[in-house]
PDB file of N, CA and C in Angstrom:
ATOM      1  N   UNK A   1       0.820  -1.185   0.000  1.00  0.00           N
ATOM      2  CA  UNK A   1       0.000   0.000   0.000  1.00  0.00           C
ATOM      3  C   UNK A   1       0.870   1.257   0.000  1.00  0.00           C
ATOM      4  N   UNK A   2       1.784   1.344   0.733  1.00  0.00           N
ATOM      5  CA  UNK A   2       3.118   2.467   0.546  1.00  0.00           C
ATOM      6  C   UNK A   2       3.076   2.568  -0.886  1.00  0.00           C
ATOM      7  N   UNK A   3       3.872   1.392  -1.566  1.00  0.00           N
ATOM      8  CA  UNK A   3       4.058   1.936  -2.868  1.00  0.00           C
ATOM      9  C   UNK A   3       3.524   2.146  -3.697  1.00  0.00           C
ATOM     10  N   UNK A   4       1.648   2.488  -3.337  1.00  0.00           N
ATOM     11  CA  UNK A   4       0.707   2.752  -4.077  1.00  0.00           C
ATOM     12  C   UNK A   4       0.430   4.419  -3.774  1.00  0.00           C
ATOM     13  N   UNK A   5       1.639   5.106  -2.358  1.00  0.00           N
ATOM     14  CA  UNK A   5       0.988   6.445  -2.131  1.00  0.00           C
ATOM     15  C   UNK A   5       0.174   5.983  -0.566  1.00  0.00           C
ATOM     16  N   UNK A   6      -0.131   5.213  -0.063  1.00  0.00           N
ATOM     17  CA  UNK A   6      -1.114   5.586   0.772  1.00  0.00           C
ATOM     18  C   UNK A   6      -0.388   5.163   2.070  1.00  0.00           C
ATOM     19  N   UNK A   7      -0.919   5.707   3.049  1.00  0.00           N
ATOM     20  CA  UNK A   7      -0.229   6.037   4.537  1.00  0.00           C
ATOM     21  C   UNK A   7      -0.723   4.962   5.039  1.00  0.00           C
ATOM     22  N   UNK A   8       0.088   3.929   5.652  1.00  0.00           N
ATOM     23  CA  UNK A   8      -0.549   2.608   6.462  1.00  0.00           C
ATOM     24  C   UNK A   8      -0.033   2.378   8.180  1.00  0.00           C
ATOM     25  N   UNK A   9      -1.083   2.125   8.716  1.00  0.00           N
ATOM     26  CA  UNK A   9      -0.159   1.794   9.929  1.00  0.00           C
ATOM     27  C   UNK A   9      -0.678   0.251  10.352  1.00  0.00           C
ATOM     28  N   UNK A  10       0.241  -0.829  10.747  1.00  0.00           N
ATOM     29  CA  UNK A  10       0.072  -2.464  10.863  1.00  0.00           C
ATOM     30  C   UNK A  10      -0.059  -2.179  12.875  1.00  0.00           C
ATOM     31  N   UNK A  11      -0.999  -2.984  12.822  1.00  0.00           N
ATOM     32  CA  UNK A  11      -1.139  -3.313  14.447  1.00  0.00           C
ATOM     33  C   UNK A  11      -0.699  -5.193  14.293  1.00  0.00           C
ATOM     34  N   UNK A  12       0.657  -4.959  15.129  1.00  0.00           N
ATOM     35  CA  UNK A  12       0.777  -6.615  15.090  1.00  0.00           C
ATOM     36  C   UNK A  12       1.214  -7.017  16.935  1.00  0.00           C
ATOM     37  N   UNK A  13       1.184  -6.195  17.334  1.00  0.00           N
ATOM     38  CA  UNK A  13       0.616  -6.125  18.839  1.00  0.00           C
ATOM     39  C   UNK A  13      -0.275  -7.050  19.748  1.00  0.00           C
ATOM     40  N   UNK A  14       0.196  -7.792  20.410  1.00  0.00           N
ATOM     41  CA  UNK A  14      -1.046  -9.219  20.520  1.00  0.00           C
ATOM     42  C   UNK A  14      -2.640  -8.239  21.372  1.00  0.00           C
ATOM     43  N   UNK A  15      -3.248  -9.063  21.593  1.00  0.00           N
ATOM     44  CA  UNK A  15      -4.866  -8.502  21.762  1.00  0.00           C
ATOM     45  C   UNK A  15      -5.650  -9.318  20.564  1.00  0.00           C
ATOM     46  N   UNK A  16      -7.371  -9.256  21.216  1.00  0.00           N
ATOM     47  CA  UNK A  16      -7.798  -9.972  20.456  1.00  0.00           C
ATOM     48  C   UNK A  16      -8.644  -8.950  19.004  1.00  0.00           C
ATOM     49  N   UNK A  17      -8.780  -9.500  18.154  1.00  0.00           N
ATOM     50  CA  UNK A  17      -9.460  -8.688  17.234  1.00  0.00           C
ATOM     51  C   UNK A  17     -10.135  -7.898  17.069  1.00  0.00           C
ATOM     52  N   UNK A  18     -11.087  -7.796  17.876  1.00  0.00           N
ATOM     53  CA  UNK A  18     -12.007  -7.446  18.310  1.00  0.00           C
ATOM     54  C   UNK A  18     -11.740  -6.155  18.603  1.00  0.00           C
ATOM     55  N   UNK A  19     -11.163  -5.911  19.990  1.00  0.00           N
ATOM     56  CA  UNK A  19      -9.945  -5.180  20.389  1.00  0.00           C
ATOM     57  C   UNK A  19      -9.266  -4.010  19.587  1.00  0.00           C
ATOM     58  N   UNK A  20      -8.694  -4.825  18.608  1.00  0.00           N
ATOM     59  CA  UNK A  20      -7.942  -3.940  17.489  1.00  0.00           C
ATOM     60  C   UNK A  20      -8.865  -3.377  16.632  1.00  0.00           C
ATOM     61  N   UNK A  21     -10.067  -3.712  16.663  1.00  0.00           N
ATOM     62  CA  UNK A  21     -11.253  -3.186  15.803  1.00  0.00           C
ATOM     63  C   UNK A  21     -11.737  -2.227  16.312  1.00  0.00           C
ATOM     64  N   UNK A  22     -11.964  -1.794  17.341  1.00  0.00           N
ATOM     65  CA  UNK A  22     -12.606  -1.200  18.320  1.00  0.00           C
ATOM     66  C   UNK A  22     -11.491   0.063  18.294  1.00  0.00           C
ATOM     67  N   UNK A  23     -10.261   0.097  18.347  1.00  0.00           N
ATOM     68  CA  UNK A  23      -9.554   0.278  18.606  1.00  0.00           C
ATOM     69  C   UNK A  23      -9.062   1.118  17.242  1.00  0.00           C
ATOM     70  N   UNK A  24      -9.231   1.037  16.105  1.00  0.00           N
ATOM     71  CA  UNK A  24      -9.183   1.427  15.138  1.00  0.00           C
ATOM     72  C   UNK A  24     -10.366   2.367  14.879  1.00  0.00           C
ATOM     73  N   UNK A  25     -11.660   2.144  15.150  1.00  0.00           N
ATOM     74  CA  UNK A  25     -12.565   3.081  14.923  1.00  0.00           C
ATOM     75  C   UNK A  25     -12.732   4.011  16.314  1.00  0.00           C
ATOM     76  N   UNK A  26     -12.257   3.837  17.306  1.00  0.00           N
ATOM     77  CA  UNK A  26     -11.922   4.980  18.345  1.00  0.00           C
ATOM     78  C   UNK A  26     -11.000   6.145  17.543  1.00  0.00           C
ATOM     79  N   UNK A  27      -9.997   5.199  16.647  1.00  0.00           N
ATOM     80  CA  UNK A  27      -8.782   6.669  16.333  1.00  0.00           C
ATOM     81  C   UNK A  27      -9.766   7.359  15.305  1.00  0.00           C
ATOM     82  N   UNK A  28     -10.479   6.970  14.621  1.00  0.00           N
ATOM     83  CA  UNK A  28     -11.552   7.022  13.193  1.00  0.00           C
ATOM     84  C   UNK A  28     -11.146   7.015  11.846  1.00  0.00           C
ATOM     85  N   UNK A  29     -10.320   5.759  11.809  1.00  0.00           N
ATOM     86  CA  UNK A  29      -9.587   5.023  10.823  1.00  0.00           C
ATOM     87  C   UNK A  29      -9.916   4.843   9.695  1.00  0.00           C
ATOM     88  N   UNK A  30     -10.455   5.520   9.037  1.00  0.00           N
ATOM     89  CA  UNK A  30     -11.134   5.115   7.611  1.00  0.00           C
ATOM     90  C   UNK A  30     -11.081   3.658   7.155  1.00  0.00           C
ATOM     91  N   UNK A  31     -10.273   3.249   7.141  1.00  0.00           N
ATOM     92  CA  UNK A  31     -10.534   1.796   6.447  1.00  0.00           C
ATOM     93  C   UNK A  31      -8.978   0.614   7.322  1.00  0.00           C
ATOM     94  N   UNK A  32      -9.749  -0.379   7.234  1.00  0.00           N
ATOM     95  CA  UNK A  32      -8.995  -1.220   8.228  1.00  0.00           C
ATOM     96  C   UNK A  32      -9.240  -2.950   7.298  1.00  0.00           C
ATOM     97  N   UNK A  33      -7.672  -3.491   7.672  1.00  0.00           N
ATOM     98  CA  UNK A  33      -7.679  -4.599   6.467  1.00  0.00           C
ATOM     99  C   UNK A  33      -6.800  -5.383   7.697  1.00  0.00           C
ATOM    100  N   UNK A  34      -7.772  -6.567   7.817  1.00  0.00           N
ATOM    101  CA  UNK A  34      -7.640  -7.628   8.376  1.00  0.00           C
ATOM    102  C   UNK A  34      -7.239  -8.789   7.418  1.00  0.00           C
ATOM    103  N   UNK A  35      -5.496  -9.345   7.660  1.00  0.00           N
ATOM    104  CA  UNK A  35      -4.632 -10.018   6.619  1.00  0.00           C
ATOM    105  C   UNK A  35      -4.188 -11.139   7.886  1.00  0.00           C
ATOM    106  N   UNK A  36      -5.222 -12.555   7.387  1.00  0.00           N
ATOM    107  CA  UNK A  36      -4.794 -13.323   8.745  1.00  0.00           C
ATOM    108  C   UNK A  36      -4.336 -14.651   6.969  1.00  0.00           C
ATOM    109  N   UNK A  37      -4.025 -15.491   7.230  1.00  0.00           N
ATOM    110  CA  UNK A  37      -3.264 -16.718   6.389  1.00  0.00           C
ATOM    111  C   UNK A  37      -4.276 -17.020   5.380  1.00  0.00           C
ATOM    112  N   UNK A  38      -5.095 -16.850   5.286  1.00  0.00           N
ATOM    113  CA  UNK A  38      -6.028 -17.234   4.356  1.00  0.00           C
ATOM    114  C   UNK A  38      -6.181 -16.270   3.262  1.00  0.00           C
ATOM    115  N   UNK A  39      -6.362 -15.222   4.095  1.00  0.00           N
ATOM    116  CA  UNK A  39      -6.299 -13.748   2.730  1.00  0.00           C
ATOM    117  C   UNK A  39      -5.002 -13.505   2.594  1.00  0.00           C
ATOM    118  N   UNK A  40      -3.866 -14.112   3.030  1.00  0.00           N
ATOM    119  CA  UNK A  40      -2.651 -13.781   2.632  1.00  0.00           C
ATOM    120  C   UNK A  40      -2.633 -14.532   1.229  1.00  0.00           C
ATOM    121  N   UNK A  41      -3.050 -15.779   1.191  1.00  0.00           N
ATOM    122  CA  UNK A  41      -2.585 -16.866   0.844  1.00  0.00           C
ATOM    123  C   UNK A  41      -3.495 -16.648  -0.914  1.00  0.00           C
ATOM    124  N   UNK A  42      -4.653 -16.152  -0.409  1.00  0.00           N
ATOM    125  CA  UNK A  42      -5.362 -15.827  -1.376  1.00  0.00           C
ATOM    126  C   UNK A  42      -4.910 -14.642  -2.084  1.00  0.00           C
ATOM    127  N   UNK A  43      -4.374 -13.473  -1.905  1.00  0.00           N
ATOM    128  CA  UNK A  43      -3.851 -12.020  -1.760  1.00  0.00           C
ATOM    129  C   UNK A  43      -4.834 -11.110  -1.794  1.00  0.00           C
ATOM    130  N   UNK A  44      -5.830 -11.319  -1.089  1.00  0.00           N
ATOM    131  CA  UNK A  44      -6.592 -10.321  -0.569  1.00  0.00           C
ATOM    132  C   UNK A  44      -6.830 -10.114   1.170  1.00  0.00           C
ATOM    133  N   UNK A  45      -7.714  -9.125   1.063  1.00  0.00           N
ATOM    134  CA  UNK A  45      -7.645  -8.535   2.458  1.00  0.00           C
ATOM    135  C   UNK A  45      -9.517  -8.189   3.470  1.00  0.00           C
ATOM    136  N   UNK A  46      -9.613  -8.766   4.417  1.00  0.00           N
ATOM    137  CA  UNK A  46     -10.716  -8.231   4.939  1.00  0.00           C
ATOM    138  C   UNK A  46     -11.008  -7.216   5.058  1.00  0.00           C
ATOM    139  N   UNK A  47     -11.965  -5.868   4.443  1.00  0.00           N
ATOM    140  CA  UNK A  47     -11.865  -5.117   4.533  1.00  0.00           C
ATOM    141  C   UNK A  47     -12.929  -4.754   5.220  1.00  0.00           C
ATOM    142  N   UNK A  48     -12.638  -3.489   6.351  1.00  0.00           N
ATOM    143  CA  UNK A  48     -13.626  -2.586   7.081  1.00  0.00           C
ATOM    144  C   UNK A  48     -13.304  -1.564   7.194  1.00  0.00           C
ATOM    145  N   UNK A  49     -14.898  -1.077   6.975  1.00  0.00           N
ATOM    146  CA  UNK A  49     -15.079   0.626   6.439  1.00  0.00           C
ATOM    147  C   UNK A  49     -15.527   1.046   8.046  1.00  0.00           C
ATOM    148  N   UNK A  50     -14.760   2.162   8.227  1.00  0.00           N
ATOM    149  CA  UNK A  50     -15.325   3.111   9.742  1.00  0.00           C
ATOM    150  C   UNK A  50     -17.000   3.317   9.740  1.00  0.00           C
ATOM    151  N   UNK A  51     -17.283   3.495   8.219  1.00  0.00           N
ATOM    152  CA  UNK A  51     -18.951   4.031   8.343  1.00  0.00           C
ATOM    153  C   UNK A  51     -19.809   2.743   7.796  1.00  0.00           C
ATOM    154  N   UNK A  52     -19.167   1.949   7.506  1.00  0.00           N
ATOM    155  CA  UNK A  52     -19.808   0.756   6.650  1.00  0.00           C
ATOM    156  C   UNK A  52     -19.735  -1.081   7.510  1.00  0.00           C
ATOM    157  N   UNK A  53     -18.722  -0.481   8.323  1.00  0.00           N
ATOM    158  CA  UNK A  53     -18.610  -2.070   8.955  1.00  0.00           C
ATOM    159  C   UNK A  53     -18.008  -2.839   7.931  1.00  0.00           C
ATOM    160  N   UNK A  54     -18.045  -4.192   7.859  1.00  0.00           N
ATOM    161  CA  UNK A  54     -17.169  -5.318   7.455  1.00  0.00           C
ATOM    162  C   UNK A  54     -17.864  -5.143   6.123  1.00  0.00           C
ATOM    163  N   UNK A  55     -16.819  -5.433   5.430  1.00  0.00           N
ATOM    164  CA  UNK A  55     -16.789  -5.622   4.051  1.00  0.00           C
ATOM    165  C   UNK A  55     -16.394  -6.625   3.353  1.00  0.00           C
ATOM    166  N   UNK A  56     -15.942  -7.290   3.534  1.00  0.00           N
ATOM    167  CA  UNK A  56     -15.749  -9.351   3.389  1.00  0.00           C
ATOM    168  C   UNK A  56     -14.455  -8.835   2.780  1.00  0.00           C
ATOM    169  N   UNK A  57     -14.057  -9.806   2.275  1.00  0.00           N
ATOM    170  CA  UNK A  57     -12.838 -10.270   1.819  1.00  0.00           C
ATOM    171  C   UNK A  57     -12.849  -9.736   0.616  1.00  0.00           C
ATOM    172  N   UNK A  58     -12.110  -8.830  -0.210  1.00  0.00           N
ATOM    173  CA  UNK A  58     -12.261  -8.448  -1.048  1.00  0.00           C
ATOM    174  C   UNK A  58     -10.242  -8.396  -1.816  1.00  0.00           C
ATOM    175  N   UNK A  59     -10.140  -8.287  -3.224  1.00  0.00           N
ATOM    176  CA  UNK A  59      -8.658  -8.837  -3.791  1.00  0.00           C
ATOM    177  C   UNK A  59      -8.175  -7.013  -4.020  1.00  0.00           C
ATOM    178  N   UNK A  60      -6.663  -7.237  -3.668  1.00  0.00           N
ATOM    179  CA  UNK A  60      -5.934  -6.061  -2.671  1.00  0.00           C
ATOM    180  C   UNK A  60      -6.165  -5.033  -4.194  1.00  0.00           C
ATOM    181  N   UNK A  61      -6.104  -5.794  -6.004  1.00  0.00           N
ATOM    182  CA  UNK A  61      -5.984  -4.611  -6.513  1.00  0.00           C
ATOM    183  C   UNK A  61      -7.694  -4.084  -6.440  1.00  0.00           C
ATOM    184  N   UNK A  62      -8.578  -4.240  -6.067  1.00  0.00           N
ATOM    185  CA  UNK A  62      -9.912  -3.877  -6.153  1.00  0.00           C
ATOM    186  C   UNK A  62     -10.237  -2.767  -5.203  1.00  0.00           C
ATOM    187  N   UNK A  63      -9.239  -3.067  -4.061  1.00  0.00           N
ATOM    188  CA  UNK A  63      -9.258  -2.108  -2.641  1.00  0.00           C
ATOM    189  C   UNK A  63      -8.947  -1.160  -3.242  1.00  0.00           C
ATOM    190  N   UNK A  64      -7.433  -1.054  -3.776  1.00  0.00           N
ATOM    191  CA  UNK A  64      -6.717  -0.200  -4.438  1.00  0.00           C
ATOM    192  C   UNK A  64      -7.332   1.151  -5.395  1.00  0.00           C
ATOM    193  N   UNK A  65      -8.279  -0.003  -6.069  1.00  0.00           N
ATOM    194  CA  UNK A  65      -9.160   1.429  -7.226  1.00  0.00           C
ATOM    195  C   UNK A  65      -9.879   1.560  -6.269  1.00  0.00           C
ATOM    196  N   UNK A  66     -10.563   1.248  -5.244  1.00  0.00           N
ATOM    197  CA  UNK A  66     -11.872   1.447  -4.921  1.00  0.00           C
ATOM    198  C   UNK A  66     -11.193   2.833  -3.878  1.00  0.00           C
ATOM    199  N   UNK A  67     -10.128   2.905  -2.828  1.00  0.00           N
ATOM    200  CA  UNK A  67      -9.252   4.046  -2.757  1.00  0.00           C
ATOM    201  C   UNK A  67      -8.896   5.281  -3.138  1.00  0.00           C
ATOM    202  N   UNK A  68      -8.151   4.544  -3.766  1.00  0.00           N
ATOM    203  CA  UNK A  68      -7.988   6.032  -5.246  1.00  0.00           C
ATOM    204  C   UNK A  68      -9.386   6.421  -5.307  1.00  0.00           C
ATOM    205  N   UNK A  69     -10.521   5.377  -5.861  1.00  0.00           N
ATOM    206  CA  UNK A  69     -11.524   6.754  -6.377  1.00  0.00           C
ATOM    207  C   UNK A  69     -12.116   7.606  -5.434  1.00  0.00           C
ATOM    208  N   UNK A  70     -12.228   7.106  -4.124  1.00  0.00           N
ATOM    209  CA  UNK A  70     -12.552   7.822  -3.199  1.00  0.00           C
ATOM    210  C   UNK A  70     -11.612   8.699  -2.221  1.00  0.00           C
ATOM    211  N   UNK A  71     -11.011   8.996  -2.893  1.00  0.00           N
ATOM    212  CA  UNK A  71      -9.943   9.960  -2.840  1.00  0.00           C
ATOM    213  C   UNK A  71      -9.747  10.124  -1.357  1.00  0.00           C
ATOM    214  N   UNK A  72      -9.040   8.766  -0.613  1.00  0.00           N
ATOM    215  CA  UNK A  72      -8.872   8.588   1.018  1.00  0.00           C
ATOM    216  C   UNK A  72      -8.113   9.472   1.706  1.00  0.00           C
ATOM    217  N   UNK A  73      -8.024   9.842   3.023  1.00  0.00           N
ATOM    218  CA  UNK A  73      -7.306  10.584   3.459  1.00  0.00           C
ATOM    219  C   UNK A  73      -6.235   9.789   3.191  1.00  0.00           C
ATOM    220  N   UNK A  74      -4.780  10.234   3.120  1.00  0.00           N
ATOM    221  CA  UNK A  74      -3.438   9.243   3.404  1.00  0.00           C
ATOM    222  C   UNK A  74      -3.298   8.790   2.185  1.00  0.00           C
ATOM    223  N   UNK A  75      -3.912   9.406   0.983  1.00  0.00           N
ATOM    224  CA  UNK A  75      -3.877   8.106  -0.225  1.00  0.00           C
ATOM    225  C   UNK A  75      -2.989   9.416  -1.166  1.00  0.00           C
ATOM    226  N   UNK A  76      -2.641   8.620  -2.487  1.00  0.00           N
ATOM    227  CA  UNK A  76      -2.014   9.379  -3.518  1.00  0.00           C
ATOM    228  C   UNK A  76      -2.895  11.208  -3.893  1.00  0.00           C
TER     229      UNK A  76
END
């Protein structure tokens, strides 16, 4: 995501998910991508929207346009 332009920060900090979810929409995180072995493996990413909630699993270049067009804070 860096070398797409956009500002990322990784929570790899133990705690449970939940946690880090909560925890992400306290700061008011625009968008949050949950990358556990399965969406690695696949190369996509769980995605959740601050105003939208969970967004399933969706493939990292789709995030990417869907980003850009919504012209994110932190993005190119």
């Amino acid at each position: 995501m860096t070398d797409e332009g956009f500002r990322v920060q990784g929570d790899t900090l133990s705690g449970t998910l939940g946690n880090k979810i909560r925890h992400a929409e306290e700061q008011k995180i625009p968008y949050m991508f949950v990358v556990a072995d399965n969406e690695q493996e696949a190369g996509s990413v769980a995605l959740r929207s601050r105003g939208d909630g969970d967004l399933g699993p969706k493939p990292l270049d789709e995030v990417i346009h869907r980003l850009n067009e919504e012209n994110v804070p932190g993005g190119p």
